[in-house]
C-alpha atoms as a PDB file:
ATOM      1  CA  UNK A   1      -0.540  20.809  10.339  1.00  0.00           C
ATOM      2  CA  UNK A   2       1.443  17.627  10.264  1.00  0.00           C
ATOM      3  CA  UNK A   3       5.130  17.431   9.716  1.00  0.00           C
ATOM      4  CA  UNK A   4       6.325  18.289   6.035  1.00  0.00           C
ATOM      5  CA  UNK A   5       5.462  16.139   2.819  1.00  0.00           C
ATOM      6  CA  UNK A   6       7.571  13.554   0.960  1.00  0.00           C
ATOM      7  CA  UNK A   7       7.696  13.163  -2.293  1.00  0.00           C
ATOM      8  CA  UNK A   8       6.891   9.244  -3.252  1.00  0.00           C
ATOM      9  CA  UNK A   9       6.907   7.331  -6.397  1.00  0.00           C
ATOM     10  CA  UNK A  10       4.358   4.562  -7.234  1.00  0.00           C
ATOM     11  CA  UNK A  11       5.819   1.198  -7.417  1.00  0.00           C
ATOM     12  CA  UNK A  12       2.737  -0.739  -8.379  1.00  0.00           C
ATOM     13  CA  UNK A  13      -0.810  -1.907  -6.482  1.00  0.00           C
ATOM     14  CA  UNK A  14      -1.787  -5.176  -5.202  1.00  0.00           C
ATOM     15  CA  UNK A  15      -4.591  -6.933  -3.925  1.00  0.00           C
ATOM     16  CA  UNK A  16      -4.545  -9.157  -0.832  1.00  0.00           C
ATOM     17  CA  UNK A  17      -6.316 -12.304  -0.387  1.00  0.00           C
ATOM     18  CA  UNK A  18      -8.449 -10.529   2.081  1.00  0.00           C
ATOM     19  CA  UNK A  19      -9.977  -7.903  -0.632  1.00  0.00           C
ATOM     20  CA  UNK A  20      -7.929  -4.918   0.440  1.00  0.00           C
ATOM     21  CA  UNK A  21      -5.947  -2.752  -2.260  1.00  0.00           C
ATOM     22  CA  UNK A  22      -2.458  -2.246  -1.763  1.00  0.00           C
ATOM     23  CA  UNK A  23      -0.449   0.818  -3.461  1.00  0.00           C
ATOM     24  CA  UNK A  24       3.469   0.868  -2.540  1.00  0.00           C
ATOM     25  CA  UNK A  25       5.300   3.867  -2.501  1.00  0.00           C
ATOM     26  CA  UNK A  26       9.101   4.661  -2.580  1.00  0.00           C
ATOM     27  CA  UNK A  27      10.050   7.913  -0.761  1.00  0.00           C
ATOM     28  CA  UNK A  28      12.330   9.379  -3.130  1.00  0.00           C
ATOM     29  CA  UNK A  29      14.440  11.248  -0.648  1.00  0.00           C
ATOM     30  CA  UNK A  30      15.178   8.183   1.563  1.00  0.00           C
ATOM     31  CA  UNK A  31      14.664   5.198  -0.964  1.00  0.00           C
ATOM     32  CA  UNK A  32      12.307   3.832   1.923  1.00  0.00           C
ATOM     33  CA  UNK A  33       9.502   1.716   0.502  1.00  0.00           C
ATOM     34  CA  UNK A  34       5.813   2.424   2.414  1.00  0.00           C
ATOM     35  CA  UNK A  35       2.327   0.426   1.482  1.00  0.00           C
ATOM     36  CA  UNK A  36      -0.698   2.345   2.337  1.00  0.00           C
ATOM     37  CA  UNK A  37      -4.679   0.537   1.984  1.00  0.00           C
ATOM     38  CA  UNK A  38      -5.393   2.471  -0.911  1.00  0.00           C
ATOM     39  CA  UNK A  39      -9.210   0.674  -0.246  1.00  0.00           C
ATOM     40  CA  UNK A  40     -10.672  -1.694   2.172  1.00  0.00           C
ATOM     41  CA  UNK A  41     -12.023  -5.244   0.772  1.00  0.00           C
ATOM     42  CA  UNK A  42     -15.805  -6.047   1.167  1.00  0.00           C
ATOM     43  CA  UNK A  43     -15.280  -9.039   2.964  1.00  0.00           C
ATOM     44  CA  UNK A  44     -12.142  -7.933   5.223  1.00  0.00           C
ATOM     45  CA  UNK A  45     -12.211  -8.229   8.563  1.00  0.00           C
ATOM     46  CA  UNK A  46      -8.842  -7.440   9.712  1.00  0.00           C
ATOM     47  CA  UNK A  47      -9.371  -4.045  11.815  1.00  0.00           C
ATOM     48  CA  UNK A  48      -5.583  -3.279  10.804  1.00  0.00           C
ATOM     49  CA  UNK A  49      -6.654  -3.031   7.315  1.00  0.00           C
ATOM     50  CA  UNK A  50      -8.034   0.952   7.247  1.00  0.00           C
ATOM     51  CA  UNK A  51      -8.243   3.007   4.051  1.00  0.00           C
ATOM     52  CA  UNK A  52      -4.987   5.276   3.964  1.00  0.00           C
ATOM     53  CA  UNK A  53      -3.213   4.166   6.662  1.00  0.00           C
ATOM     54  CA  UNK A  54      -0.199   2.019   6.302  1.00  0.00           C
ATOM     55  CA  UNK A  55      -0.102  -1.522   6.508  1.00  0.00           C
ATOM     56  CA  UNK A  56       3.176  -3.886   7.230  1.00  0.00           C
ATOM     57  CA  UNK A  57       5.735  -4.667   4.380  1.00  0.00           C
ATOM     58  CA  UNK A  58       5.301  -8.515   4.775  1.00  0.00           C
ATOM     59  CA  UNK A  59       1.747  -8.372   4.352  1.00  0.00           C
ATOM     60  CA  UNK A  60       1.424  -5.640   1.334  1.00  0.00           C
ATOM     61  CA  UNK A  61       4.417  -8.439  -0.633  1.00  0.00           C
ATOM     62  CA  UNK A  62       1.817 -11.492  -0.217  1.00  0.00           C
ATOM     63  CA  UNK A  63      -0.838 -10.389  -2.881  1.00  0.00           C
ATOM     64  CA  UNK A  64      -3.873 -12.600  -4.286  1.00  0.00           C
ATOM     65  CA  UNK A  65      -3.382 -10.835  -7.456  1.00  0.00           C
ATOM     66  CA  UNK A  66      -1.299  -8.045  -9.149  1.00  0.00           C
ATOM     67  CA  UNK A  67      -3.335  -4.992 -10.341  1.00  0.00           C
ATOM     68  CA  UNK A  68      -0.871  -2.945 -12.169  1.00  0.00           C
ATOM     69  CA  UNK A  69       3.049  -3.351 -12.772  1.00  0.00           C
ATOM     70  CA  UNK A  70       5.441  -1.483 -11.231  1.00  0.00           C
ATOM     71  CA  UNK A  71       5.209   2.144 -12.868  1.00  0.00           C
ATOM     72  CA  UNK A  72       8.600   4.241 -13.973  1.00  0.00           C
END
């Protein structure tokens, strides 16, 4: 198996301009903020963009729209 699980919180999703959903995380147990493609947009064409892998910071912070606010 892979190397032992983190425990993350959900800060909020966002969609990018290309389609693609964005959900950020915050590890809890190093405060380090991840984005993963929670789902890949129709018309998307970036082959960086792949369903649960992560994606850059800058680009998951540039959003089209704002799905949900950030949980607590």
């Amino acid at each position: 198996m892979g190397g032992p699980m983190s425990l993350v919180r959900l800060l909020g999703f966002t969609t990018l301009a290309c389609g693609c959903v964005v959900g950020r995380y915050r590890e809890v147990a190093t405060s380090r903020e991840v984005a993963y493609i929670e789902e890949k947009g129709v018309q998307c064409t970036l082959h960086a963009h792949r369903r649960n892998h992560t994606v850059a910071a800058a680009s998951a912070s540039a959003p089209a729209t704002v799905l949900a606010a950030r949980a607590s």
